[in-house]
Protein backbone atom coordinates (compact mmCIF):
# COMPACT_ATOMS: atom_id res chain seq x y z
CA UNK A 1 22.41 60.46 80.42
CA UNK A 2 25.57 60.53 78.28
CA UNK A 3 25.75 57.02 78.53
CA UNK A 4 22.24 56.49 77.64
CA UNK A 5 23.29 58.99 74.42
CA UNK A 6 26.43 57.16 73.83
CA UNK A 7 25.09 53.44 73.93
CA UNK A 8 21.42 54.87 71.56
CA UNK A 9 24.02 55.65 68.82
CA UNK A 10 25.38 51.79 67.92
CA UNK A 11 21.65 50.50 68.56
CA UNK A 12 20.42 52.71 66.36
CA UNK A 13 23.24 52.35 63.79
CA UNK A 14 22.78 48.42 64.10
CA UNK A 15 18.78 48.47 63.95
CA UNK A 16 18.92 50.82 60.65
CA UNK A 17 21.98 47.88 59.61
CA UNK A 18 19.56 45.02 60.00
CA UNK A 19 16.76 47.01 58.48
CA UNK A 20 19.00 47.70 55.35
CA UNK A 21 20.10 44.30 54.62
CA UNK A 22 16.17 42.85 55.70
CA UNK A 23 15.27 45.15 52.70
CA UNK A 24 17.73 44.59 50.27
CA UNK A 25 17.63 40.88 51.06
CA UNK A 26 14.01 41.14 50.20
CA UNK A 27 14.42 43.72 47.24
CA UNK A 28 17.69 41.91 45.44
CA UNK A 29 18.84 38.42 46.56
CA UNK A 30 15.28 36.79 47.36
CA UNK A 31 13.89 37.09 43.98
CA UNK A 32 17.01 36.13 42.37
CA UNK A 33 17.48 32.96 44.56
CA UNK A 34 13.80 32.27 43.63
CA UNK A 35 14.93 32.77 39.92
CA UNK A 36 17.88 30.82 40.14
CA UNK A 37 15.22 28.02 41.50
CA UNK A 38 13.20 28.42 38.88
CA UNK A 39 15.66 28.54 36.13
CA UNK A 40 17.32 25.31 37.72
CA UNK A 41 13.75 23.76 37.52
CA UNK A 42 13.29 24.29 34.12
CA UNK A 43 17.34 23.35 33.22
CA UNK A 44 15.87 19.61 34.65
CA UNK A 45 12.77 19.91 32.66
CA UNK A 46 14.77 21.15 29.41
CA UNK A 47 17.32 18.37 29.85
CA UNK A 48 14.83 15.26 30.21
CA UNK A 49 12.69 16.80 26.71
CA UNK A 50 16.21 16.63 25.12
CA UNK A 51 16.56 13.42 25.88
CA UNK A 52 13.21 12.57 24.99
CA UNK A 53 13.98 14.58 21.50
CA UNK A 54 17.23 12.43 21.15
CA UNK A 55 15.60 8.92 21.66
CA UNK A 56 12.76 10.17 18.78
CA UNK A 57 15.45 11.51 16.81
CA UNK A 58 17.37 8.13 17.15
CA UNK A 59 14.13 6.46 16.37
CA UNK A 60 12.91 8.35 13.13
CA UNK A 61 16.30 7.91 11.37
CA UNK A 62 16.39 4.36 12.47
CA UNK A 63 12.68 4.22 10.73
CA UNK A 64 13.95 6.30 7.40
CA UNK A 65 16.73 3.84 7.26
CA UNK A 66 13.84 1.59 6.03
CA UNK A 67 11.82 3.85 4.19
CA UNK A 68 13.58 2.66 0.73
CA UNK A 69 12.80 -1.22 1.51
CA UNK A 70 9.26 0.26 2.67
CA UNK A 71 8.90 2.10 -0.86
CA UNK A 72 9.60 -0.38 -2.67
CA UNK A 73 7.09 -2.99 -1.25
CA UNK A 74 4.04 0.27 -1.11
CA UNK A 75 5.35 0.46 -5.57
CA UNK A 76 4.47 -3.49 -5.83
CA UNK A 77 1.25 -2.88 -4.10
CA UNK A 78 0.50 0.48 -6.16
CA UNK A 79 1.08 -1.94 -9.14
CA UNK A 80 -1.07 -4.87 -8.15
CA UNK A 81 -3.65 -2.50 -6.88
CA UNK A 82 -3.69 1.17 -8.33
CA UNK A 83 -5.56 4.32 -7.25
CA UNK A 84 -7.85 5.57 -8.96
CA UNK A 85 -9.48 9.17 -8.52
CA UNK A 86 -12.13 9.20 -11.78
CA UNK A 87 -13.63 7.26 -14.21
CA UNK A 88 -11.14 8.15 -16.48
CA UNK A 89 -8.25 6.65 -14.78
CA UNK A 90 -10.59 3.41 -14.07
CA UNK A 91 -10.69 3.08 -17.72
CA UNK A 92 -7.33 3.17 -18.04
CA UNK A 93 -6.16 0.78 -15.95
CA UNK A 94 -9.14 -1.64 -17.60
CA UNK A 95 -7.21 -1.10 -20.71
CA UNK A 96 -4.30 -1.64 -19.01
CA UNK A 97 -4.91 -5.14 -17.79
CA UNK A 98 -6.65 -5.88 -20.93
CA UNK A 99 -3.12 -5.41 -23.30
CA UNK A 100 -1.15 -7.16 -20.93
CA UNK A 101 -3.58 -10.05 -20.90
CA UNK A 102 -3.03 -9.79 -24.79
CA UNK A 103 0.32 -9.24 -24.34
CA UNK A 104 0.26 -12.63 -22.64
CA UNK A 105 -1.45 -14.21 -24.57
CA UNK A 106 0.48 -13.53 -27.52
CA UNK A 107 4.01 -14.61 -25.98
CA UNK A 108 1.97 -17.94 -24.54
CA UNK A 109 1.03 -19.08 -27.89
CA UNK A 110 -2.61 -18.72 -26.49
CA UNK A 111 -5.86 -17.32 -28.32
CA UNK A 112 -8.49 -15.64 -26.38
CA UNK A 113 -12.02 -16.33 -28.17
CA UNK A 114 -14.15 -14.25 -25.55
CA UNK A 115 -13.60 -11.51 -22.74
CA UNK A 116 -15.71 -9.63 -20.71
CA UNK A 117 -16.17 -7.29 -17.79
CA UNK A 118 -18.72 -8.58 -16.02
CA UNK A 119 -19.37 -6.42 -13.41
CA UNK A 120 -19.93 -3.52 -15.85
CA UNK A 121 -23.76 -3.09 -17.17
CA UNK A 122 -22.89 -2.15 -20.24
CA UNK A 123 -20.54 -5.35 -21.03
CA UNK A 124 -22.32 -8.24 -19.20
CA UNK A 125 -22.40 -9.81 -22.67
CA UNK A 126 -19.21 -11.55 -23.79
CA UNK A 127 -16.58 -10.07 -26.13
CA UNK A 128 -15.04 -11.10 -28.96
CA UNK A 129 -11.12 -10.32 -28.75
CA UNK A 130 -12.86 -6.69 -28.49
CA UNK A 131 -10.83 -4.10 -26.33
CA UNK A 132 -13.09 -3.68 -22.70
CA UNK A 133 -15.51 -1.55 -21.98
CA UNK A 134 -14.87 1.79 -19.81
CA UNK A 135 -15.55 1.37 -16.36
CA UNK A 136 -18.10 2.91 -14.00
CA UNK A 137 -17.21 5.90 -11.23
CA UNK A 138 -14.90 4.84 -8.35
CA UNK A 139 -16.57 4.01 -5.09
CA UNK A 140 -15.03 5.67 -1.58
CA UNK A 141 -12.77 3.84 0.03
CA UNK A 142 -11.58 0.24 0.66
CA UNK A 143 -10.51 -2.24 -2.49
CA UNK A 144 -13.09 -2.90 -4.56
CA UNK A 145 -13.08 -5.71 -7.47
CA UNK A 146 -13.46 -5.38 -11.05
CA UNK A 147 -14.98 -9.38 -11.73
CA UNK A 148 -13.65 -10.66 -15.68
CA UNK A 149 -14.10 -13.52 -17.75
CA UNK A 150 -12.19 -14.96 -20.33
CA UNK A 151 -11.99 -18.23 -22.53
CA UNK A 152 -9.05 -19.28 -23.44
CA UNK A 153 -7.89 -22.20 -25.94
CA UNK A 154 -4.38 -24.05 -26.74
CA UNK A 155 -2.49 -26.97 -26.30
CA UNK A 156 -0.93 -28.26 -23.39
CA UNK A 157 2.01 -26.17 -23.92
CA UNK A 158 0.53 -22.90 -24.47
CA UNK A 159 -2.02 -23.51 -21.26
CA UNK A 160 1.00 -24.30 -18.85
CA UNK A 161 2.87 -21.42 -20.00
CA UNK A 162 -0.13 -19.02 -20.05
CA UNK A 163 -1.30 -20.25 -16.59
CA UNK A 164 2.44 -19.58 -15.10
CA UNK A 165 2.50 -16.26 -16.68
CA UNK A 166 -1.15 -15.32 -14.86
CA UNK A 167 0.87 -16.50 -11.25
CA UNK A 168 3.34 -13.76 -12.00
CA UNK A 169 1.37 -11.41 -13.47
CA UNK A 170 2.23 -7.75 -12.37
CA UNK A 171 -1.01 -6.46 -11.46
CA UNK A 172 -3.23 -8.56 -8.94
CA UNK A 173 -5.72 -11.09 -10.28
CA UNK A 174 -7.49 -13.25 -8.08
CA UNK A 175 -9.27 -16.29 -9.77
CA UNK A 176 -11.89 -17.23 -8.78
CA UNK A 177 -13.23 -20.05 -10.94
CA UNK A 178 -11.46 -22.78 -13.44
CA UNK A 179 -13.18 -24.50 -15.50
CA UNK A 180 -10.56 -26.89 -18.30
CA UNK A 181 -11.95 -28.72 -21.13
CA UNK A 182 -10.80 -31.42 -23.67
CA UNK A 183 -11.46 -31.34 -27.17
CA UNK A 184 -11.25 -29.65 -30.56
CA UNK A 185 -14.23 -27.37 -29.50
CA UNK A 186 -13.30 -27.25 -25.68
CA UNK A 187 -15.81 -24.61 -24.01
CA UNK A 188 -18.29 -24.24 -26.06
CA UNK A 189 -22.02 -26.36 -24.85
CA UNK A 190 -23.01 -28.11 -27.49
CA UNK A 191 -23.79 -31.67 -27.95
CA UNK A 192 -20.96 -32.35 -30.70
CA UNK A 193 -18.47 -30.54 -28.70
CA UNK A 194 -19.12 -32.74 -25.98
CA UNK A 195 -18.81 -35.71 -27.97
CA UNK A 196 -15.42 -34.52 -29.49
CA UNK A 197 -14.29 -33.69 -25.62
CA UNK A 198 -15.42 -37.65 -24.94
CA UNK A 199 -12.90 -38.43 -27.94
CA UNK A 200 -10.14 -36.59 -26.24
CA UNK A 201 -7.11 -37.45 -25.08
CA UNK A 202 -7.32 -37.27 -20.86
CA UNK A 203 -5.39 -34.35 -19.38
CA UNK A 204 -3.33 -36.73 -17.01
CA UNK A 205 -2.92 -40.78 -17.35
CA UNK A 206 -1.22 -42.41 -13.89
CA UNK A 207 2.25 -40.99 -14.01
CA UNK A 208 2.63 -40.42 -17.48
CA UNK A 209 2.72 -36.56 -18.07
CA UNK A 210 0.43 -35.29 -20.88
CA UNK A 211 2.88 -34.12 -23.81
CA UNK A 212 3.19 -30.48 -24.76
CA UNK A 213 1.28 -30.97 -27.78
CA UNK A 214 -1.75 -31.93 -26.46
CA UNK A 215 -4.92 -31.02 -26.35
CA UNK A 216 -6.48 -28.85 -27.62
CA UNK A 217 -7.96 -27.37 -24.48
CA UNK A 218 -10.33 -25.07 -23.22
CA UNK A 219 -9.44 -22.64 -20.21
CA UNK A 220 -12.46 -20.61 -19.05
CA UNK A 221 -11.35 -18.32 -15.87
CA UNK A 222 -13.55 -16.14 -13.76
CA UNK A 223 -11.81 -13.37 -11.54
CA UNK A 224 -11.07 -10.44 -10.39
CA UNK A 225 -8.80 -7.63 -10.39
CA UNK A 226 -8.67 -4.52 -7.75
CA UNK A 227 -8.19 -1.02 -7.92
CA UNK A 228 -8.48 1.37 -4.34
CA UNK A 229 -9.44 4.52 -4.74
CA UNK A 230 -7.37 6.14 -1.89
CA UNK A 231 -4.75 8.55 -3.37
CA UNK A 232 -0.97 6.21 -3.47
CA UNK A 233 1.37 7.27 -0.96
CA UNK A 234 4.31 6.25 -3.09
CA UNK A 235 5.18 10.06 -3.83
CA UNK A 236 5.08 10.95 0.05
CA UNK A 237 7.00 7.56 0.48
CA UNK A 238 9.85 8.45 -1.91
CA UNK A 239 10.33 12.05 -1.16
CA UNK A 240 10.80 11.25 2.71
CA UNK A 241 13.18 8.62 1.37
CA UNK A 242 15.47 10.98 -0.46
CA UNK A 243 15.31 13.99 1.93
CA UNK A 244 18.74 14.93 3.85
């Protein structure tokens, strides 16, 4: 019986042993191996988004690297075709075109008998080296055309140089008819203009160019310019330019 009592003592010792480390295996290091699994998990997951971060990172300043070129293309554009967010501004840039059409015309040697808007109501008649009319409301959205006409007289000379001035004008003009005529009257309809255009020396002769003096000519142009009236980015463009 002693040795039953003697031999109960280590078994008992050694069951309460296996219980205490079942339960503080349980209590303590399971959950903190699970932990440590789940904090390695997300150490992987944290690891591959900072490399994704990197490569955008890499990627954006690669992009703002260009954002100067980028700016100064979107100006150009905002030039040839401005926003415009009233009536008021539409106006404006009418104005706009008109004095550096006179502006042109001036420095060409150039006279401008007639201009109108012709897609405005109130100025579907011509103009007589008159300043244009103001323009109706902006439409939402897209480009939208502002049709003009003009007559224009001069020589030879004064054409050439006024028509290579129009190919580098600043703001966009898209023509879209050109109509020249010969003679001292050239563009006007009548019978004796006509006559006097008949009279006229030819614009071109075989491979003889026609001499600056020439003419006189007339130069009637229908066209177009643009405005948009989505607001210009060119402020957004410039500040993401310059940022640090």
């Amino acid at each position: 019986m002693s040795a039953v009592k003697e031999y109960q003592r280590p078994l008992l010792v050694a069951v309460v042993g296996i219980f205490v480390a079942i339960l503080l295996y349980a209590l303590l290091i399971a959950p903190q191996s699970s932990k440590l699994s789940s904090l390695n998990a997300q150490k992987t997951q944290l690891a591959g988004q900072q490399q994704q971060l990197q490569a955008t990172l890499t990627r954006l300043q690669g992009e703002k690297q260009k954002l100067p070129a980028k700016c100064v293309a979107l100006q150009k554009i905002s030039v040839q075709i401005p926003s415009v967010q009233n009536p008021g501004d539409l106006a404006a840039e009418q104005s706009s075109f008109y004095n550096q059409l006179t502006a042109l015309v001036g420095s060409s040697g150039t006279s401008i008998p007639s201009f109108s808007w012709t897609g405005n109501a109130s100025s579907a008649t011509a103009t007589t080296a008159a300043p244009p009319v103001a323009g109706q409301a902006p439409v939402s959205g897209g480009v939208v055309p502002i049709p003009v006409k003009m007559h224009i007289t001069g020589n030879f000379g004064q054409m050439s140089a006024f028509i290579a001035g129009l190919d580098s004008f600043p703001r966009l003009f898209v023509i879209q008819t050109f109509t020249l005529t010969v003679g001292a009257a050239a563009g006007a309809s009548t019978g004796a203009s006509a006559a006097a255009g008949a009279t006229a020396l030819p614009l071109w002769v075989g491979q003889i160019p026609t001499a600056a003096g020439g003419g006189p000519y007339g130069l009637d142009v229908a066209g177009s310019i643009y405005y948009t009236s989505t607001p210009s980015a060119l402020a957004a463009c410039t500040q993401a330019a310059t940022a640090k």
